[in-house]
Protein backbone atom coordinates (compact mmCIF):
# COMPACT_ATOMS: atom_id res chain seq x y z
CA UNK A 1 -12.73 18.00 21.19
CA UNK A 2 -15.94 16.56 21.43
CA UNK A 3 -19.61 17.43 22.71
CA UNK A 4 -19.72 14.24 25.24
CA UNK A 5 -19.78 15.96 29.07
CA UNK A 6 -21.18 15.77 32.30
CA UNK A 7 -24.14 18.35 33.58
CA UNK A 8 -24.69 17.48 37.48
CA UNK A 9 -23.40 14.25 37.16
CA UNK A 10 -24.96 13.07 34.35
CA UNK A 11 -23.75 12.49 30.99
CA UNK A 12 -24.73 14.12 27.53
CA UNK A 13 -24.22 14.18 24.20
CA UNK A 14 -24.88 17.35 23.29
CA UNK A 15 -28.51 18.82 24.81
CA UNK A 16 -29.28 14.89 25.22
CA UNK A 17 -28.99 13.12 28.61
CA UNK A 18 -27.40 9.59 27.44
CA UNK A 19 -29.76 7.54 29.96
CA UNK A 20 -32.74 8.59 27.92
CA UNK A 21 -31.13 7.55 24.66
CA UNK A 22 -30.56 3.99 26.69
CA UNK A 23 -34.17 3.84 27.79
CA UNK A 24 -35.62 4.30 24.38
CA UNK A 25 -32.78 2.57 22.08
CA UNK A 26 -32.17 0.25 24.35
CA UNK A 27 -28.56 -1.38 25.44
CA UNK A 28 -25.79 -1.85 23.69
CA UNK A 29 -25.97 1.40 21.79
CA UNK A 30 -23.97 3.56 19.73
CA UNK A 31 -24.36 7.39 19.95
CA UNK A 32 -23.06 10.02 17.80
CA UNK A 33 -22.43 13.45 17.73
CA UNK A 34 -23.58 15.40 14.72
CA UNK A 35 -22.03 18.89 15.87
CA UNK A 36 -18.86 16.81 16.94
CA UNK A 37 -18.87 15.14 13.08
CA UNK A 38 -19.31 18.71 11.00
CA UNK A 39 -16.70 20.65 13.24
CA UNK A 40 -14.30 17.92 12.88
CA UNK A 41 -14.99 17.76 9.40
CA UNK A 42 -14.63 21.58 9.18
CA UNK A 43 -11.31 22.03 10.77
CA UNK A 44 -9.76 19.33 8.73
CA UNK A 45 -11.08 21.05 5.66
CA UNK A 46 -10.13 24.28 6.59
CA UNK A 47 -6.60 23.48 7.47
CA UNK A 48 -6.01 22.67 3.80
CA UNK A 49 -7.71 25.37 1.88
CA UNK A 50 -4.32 26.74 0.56
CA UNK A 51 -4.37 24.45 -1.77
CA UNK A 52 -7.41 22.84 -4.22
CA UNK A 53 -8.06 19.61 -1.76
CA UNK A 54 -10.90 17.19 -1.59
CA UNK A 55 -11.74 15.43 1.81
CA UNK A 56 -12.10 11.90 1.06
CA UNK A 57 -14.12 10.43 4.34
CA UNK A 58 -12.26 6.68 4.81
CA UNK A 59 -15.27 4.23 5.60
CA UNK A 60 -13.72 2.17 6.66
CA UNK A 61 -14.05 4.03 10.15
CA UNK A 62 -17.61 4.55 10.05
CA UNK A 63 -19.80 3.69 7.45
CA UNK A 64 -23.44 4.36 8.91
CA UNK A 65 -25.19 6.76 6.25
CA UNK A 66 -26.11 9.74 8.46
CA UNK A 67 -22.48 9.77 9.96
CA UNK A 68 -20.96 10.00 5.91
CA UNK A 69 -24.12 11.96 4.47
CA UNK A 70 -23.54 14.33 7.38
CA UNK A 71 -20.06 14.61 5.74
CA UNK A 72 -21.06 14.33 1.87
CA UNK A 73 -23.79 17.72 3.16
CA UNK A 74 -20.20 19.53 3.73
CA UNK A 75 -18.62 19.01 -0.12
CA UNK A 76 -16.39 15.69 1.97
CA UNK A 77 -16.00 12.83 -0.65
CA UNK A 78 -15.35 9.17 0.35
CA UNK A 79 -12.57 6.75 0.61
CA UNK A 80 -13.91 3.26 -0.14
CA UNK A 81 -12.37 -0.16 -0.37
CA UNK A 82 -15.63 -2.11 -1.24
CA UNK A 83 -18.43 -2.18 -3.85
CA UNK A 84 -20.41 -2.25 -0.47
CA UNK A 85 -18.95 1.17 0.88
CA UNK A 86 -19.03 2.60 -2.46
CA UNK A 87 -22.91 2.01 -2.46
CA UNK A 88 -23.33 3.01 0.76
CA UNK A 89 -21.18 6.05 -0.20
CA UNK A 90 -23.43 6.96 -2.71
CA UNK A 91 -26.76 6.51 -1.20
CA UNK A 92 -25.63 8.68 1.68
CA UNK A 93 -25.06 11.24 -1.16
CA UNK A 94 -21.88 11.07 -1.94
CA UNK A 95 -20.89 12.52 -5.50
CA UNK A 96 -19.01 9.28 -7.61
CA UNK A 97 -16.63 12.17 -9.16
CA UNK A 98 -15.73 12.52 -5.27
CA UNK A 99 -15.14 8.99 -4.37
CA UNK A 100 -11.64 7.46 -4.52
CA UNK A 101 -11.61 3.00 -4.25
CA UNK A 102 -8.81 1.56 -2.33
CA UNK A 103 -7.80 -2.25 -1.23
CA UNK A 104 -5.88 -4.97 -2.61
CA UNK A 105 -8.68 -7.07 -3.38
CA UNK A 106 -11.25 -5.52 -5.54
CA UNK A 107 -13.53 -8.31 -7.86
CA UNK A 108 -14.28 -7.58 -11.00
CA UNK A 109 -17.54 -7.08 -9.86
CA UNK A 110 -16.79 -4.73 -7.75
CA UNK A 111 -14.50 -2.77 -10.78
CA UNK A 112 -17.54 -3.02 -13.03
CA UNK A 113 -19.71 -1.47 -10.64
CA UNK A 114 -16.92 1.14 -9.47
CA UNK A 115 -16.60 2.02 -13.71
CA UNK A 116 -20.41 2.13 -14.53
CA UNK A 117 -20.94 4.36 -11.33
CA UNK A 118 -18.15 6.91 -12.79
CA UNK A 119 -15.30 7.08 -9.63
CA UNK A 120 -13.23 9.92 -9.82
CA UNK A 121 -10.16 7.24 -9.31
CA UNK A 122 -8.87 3.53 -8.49
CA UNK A 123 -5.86 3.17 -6.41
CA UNK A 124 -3.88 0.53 -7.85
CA UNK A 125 -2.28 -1.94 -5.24
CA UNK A 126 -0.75 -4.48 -8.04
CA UNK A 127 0.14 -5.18 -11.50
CA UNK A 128 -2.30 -7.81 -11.76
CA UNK A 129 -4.99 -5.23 -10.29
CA UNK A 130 -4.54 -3.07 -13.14
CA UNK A 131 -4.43 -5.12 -15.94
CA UNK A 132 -7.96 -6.35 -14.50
CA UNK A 133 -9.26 -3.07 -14.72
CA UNK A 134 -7.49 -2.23 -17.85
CA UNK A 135 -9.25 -5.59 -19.12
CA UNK A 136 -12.95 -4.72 -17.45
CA UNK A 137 -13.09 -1.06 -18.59
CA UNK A 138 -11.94 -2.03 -22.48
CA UNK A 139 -15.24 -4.45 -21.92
CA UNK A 140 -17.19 -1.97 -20.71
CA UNK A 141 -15.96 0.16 -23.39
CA UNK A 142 -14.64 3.11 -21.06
CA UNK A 143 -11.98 4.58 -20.17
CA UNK A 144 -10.46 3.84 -15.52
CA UNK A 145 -8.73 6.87 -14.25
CA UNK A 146 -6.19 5.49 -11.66
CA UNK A 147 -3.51 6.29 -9.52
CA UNK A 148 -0.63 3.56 -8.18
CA UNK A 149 -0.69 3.92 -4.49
CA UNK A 150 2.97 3.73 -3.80
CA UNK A 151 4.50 1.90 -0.88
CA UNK A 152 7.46 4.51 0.15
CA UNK A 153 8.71 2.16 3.12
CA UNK A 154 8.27 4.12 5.94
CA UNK A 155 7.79 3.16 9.46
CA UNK A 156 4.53 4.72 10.82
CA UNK A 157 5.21 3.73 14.24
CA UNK A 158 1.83 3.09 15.06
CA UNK A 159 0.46 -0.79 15.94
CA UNK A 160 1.71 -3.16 13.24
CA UNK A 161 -1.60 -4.11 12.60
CA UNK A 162 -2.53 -1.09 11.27
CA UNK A 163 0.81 0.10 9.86
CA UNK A 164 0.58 -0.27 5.85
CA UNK A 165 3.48 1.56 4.42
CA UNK A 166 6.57 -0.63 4.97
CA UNK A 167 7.83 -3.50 2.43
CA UNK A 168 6.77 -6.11 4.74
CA UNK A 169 2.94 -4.37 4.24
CA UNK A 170 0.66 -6.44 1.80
CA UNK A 171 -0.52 -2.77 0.93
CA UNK A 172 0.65 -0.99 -2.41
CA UNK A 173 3.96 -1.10 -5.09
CA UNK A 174 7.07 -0.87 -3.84
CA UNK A 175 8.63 2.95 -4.68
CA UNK A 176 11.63 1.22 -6.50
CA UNK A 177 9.43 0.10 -8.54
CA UNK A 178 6.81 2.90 -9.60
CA UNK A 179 8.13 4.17 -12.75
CA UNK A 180 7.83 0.65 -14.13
CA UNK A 181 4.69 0.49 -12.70
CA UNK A 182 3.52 3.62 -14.37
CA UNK A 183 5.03 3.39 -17.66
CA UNK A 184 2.99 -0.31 -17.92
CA UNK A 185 -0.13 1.79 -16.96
CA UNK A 186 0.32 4.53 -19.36
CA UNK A 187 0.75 1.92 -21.82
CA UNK A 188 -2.82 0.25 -21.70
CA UNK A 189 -5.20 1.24 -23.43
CA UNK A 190 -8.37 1.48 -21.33
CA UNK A 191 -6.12 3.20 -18.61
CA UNK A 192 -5.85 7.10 -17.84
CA UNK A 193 -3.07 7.65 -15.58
CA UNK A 194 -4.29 10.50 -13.32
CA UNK A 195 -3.19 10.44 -9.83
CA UNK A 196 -0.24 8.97 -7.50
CA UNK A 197 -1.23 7.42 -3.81
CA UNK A 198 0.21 6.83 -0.63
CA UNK A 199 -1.00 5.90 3.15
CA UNK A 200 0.96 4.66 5.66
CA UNK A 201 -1.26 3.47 8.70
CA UNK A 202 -3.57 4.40 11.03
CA UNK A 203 -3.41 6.36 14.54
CA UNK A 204 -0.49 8.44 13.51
CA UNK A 205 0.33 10.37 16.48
CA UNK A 206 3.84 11.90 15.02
CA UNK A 207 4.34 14.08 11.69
CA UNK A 208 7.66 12.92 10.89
CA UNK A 209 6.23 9.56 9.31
CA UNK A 210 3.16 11.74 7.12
CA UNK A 211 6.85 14.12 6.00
CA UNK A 212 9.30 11.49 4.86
CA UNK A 213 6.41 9.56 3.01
CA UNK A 214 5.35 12.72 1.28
CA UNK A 215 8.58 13.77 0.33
CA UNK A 216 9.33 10.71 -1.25
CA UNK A 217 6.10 10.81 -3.26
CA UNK A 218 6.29 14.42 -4.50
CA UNK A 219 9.93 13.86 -5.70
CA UNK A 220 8.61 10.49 -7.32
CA UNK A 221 5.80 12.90 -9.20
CA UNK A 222 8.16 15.46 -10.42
CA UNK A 223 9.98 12.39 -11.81
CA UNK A 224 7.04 11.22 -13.24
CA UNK A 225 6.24 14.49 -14.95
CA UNK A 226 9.46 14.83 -16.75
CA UNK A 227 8.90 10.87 -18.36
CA UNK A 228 5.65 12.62 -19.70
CA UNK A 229 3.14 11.30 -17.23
CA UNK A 230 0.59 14.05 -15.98
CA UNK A 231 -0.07 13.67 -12.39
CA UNK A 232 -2.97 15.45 -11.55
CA UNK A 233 -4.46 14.05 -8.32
CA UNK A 234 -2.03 13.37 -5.22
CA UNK A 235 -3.85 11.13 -2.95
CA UNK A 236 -1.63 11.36 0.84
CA UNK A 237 -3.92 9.29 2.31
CA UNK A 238 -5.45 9.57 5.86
CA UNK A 239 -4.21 7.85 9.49
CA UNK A 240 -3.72 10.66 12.33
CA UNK A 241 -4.80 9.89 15.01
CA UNK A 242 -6.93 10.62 17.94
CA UNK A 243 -6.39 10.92 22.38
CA UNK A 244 -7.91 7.90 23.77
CA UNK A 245 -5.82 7.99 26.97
CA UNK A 246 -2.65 9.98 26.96
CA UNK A 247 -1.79 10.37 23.36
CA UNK A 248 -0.99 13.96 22.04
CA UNK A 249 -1.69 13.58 17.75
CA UNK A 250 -0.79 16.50 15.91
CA UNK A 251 -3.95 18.88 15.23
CA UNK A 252 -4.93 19.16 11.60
CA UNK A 253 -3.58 22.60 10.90
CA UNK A 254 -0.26 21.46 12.54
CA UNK A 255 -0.70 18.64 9.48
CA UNK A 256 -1.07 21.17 7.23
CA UNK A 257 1.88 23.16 8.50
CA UNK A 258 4.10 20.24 8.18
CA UNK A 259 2.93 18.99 4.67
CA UNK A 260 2.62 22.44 2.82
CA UNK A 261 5.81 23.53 2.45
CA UNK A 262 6.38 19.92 1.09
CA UNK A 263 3.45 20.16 -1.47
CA UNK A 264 4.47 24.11 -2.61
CA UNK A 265 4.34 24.31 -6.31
CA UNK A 266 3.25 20.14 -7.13
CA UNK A 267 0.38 21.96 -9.43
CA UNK A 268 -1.70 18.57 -8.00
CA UNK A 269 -5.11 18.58 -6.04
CA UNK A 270 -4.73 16.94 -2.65
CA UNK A 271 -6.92 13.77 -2.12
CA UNK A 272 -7.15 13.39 1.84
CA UNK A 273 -8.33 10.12 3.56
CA UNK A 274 -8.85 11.13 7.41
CA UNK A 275 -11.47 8.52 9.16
CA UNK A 276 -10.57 8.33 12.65
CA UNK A 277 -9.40 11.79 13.33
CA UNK A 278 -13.40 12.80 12.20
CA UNK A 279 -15.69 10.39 13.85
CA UNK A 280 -13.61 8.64 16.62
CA UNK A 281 -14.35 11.28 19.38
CA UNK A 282 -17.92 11.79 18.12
CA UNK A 283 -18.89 8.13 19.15
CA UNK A 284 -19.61 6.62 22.09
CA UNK A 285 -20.78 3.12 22.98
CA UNK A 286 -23.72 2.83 25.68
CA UNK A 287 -23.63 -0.37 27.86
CA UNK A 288 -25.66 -1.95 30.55
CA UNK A 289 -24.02 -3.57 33.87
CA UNK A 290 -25.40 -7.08 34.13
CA UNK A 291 -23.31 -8.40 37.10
CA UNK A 292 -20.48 -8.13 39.16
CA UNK A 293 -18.49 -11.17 39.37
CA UNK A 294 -15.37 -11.59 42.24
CA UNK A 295 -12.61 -14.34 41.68
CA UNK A 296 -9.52 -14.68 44.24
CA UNK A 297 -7.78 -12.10 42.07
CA UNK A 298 -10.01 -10.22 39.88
CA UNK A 299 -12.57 -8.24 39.62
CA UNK A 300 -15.17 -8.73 36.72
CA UNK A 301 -18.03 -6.28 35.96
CA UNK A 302 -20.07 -7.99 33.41
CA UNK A 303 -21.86 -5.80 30.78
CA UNK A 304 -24.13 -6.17 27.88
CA UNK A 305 -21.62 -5.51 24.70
CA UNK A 306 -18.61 -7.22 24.04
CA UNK A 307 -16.25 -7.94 22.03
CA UNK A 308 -18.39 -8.44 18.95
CA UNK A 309 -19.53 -4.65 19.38
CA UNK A 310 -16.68 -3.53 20.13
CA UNK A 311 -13.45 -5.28 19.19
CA UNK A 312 -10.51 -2.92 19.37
CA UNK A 313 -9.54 -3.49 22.80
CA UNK A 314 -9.12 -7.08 22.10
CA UNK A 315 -7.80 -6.74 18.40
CA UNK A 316 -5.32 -3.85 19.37
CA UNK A 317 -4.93 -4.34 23.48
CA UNK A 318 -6.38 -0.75 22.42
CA UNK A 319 -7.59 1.55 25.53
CA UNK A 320 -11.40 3.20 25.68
CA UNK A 321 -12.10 5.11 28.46
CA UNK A 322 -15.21 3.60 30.27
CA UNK A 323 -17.44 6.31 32.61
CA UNK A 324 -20.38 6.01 34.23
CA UNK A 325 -23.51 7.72 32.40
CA UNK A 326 -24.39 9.02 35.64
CA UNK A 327 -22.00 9.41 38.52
CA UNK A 328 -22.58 8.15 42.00
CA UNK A 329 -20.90 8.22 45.53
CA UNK A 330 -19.70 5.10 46.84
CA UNK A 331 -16.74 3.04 47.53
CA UNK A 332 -14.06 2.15 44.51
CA UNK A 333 -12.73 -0.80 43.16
CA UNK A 334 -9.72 -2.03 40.27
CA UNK A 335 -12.25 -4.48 37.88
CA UNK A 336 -12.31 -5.79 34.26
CA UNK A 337 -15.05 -4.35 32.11
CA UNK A 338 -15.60 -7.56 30.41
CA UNK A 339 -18.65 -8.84 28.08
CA UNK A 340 -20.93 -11.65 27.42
CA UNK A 341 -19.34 -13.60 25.04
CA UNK A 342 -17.69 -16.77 25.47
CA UNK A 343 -14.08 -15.73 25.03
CA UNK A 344 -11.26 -15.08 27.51
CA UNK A 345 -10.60 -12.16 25.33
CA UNK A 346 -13.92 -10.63 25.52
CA UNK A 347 -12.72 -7.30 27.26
CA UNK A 348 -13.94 -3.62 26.99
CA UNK A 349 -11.14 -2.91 29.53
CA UNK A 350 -8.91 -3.78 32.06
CA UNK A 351 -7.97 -2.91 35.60
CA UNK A 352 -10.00 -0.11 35.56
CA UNK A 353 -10.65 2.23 39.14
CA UNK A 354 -13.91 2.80 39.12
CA UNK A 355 -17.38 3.63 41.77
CA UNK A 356 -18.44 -0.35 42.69
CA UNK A 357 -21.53 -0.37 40.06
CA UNK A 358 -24.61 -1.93 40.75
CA UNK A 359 -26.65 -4.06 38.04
CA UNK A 360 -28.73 -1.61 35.81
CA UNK A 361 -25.86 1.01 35.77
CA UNK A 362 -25.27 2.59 32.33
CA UNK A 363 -21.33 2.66 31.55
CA UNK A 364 -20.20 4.85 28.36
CA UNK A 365 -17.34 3.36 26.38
CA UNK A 366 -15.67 6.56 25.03
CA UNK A 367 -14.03 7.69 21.76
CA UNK A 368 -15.79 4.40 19.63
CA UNK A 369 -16.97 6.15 16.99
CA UNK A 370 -14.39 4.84 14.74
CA UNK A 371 -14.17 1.49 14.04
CA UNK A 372 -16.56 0.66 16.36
CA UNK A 373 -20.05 -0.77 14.28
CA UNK A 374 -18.20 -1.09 11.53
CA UNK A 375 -16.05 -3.96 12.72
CA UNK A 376 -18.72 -5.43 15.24
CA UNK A 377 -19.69 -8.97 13.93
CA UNK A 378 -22.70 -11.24 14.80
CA UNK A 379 -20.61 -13.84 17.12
CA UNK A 380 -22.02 -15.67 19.68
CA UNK A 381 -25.34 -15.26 17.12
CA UNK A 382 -25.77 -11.71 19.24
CA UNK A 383 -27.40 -9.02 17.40
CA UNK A 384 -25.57 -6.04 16.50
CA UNK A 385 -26.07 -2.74 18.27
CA UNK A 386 -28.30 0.34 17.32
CA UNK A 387 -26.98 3.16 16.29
CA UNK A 388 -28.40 6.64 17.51
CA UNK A 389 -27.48 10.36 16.09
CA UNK A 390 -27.61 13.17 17.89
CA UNK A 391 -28.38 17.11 17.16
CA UNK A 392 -28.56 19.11 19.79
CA UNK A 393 -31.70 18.28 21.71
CA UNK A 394 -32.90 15.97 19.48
CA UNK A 395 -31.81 12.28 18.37
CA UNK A 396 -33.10 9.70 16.36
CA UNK A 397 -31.73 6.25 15.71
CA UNK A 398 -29.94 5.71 12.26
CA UNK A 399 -30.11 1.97 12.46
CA UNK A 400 -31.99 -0.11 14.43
CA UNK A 401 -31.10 -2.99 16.44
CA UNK A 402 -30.64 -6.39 14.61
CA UNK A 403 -33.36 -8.67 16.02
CA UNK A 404 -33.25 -12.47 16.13
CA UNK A 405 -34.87 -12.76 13.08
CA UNK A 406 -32.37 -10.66 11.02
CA UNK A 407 -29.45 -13.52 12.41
CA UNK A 408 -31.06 -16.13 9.47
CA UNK A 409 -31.83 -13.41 7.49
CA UNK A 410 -31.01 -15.32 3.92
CA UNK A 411 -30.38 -18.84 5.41
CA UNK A 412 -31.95 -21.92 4.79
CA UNK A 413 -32.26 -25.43 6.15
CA UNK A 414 -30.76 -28.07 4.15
CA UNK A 415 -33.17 -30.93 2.62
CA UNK A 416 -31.42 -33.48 0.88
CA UNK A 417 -34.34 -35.89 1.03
């Protein structure tokens, strides 16, 4: 559910008519929903409260600092994979003791600034990962709380770009393998083994993948307990997924309903890593129609974003529903919502019906809240997009539009003379 919908033929976000955002924040433009973010937020979060849980935001989905500080305002925590989200993390006001750091390539500057900030946990993707830590914390002279994140082999059956948790994955230590993994970890000395992790992809859309990995993990933990290692923290990672066209993902109680029985009597808190399932509906991205362009078999309506705002649909083939910020009569059309960059695959979608728009026309790409900014890129040296939040009749832009300036922010001609 979300708080984007039409009020005589115009489109809001919340108490907000989206053209006015447009005319002040200009084109392309992200808007958020703040009442969309904290009821998603809630529901997730109340779905668990069974059991002692915290709700790890992933970043990786959204990283803009109102969107996670709306979050951190709620008790959520954050799921980072980068000394960069981890700061971002906790300017937005995100607690360290909340934050969890994930990803197979952390520097050891990145570990030094993870340790001195005081994490509540590292998930460990490789041997040579934790004797790095081990090796950075016993300079630092403290103690890294960690958990393995455990690769249990199970198909998500989601895209395979985004699946994480089979062998073939570059993501995590193989299950066979985790009591060796664990006993090497309990053995250092500048390690404290306090958690086990898992997380199997992204847009999860069935339960039966989020069960078998989970069952595999607790029995792995009970394992672990009788060889003497204390699991306290069981990270199950995030990935369900959202509708963007005619998906039907599991709602998070029906999660819950599914994992509880599974979790019954661990003794762990649960660590949860949802991202897309809390900001993807909340988003929208705001473009402008520049032209309409007619080949012998296509039809092109050229807009203002494009792939560097918005890559999924390229990326993924992924679908966004594209509607018209305010509706009109006239005849239809099939057409390509395609943008200005100079790439064949520079889509927003394809073979859409849609009114004939005119130049001027506002279009709202739906359901981009999640991995939408955070993945945009400056190609085609194009600024990136404002963002904009929104609560109830008010909004306020959260970042402003890169200018031309910002592109050689830092650079510098060369002069070898």
């Amino acid at each position: 559910m979300d708080d984007f919908r039409y009020v005589d033929g115009r489109l809001f976000c919340e108490d907000v008519a989206v053209e006015e955002i447009a005319r002040e924040a200009g084109t392309p433009v992200y808007i958020y929903s703040k009442k969309t973010l904290e009821r998603h937020f809630k529901v997730f979060d109340e779905a668990f409260s069974g059991m002692p849980h915290i709700v790890c935001f992933a970043m990786k989905a959204n990283s803009n600092q109102s969107v996670v500080g709306t979050f951190a305002k709620l008790g959520g925590g954050a799921d980072v994979v980068s000394g960069g989200e981890l700061f971002r993390a906790m300017r937005a006001g995100v607690p360290a003791e909340k934050i969890v750091y994930a990803g197979v390539g952390k520097t050891v500057a990145e570990i030094e600034y993870a340790l001195n900030s005081g994490i509540l946990m590292f998930n460990i993707e490789s041997e040579d990962e934790l004797l790095t830590i081990d090796e950075t914390a016993g300079r630092l002279g403290v103690k890294a709380r960690v958990a393995l994140r455990i690769n249990p082999d199970v198909d998500a059956q989601t895209h395979p770009y985004i699946s994480t948790g089979l062998k073939k994955n570059k993501f995590g230590i193989a299950i066979e393998h985790a009591m060796e993994g664990y006993r090497t970890a309990s053995a250092l000395s500048n390690i404290e083994v306090v958690g086990i992790h898992q997380h199997i992809g992204s847009q999860l859309t069935e339960l039966g993948p989020f069960v078998d990995s989970l069952k595999k993990t607790v029995e792995l933990v009970a394992r672990l307990k009788d060889a003497g290692v204390d699991i306290k923290y069981i990270d199950v990672g995030g990935g369900l997924g959202i509708k963007y066209l005619d998906e039907d993902p599991p709602h998070p109680s029906e999660l819950a309903d599914a994992l509880m029985p599974v979790l019954e009597g661990v003794g762990c808190t649960l660590i949860f890593e949802p991202g897309r399932v809390l900001v993807g509906n909340a988003g929208c991205l705001v473009t402008k129609v520049l032209y309409r362009k007619a080949t012998e078999v296509k039809n092109f309506v050229i807009v203002d974003a494009g792939m560097n705002d918005l890559v999924r649909p390229t990326l993924y083939q992924a679908y966004h529903a594209v509607k018209p910020v305010m509706k009109k009569e006239g005849p239809e059309y099939v057409a390509d919502v395609v943008g200005p960059i100079c790439e064949t695959g520079d889509f927003l979608a394809k073979d859409r019906t849609m009114t004939v728009p005119e130049g001027g026309d506002l279009l709202a790409v739906m359901s981009a809240g999640a991995y939408g900014f955070t993945m945009s890129s400056n190609y085609n040296s194009r600024p990136r997009a404002a963002e904009v939040m929104v609560s109830g009749g008010k909004f306020q832009v959260v970042r402003k539009r890169e200018t031309y300036e910002d592109l050689v922010k830092g650079e510098a001609l060369a002069d070898f003379s």
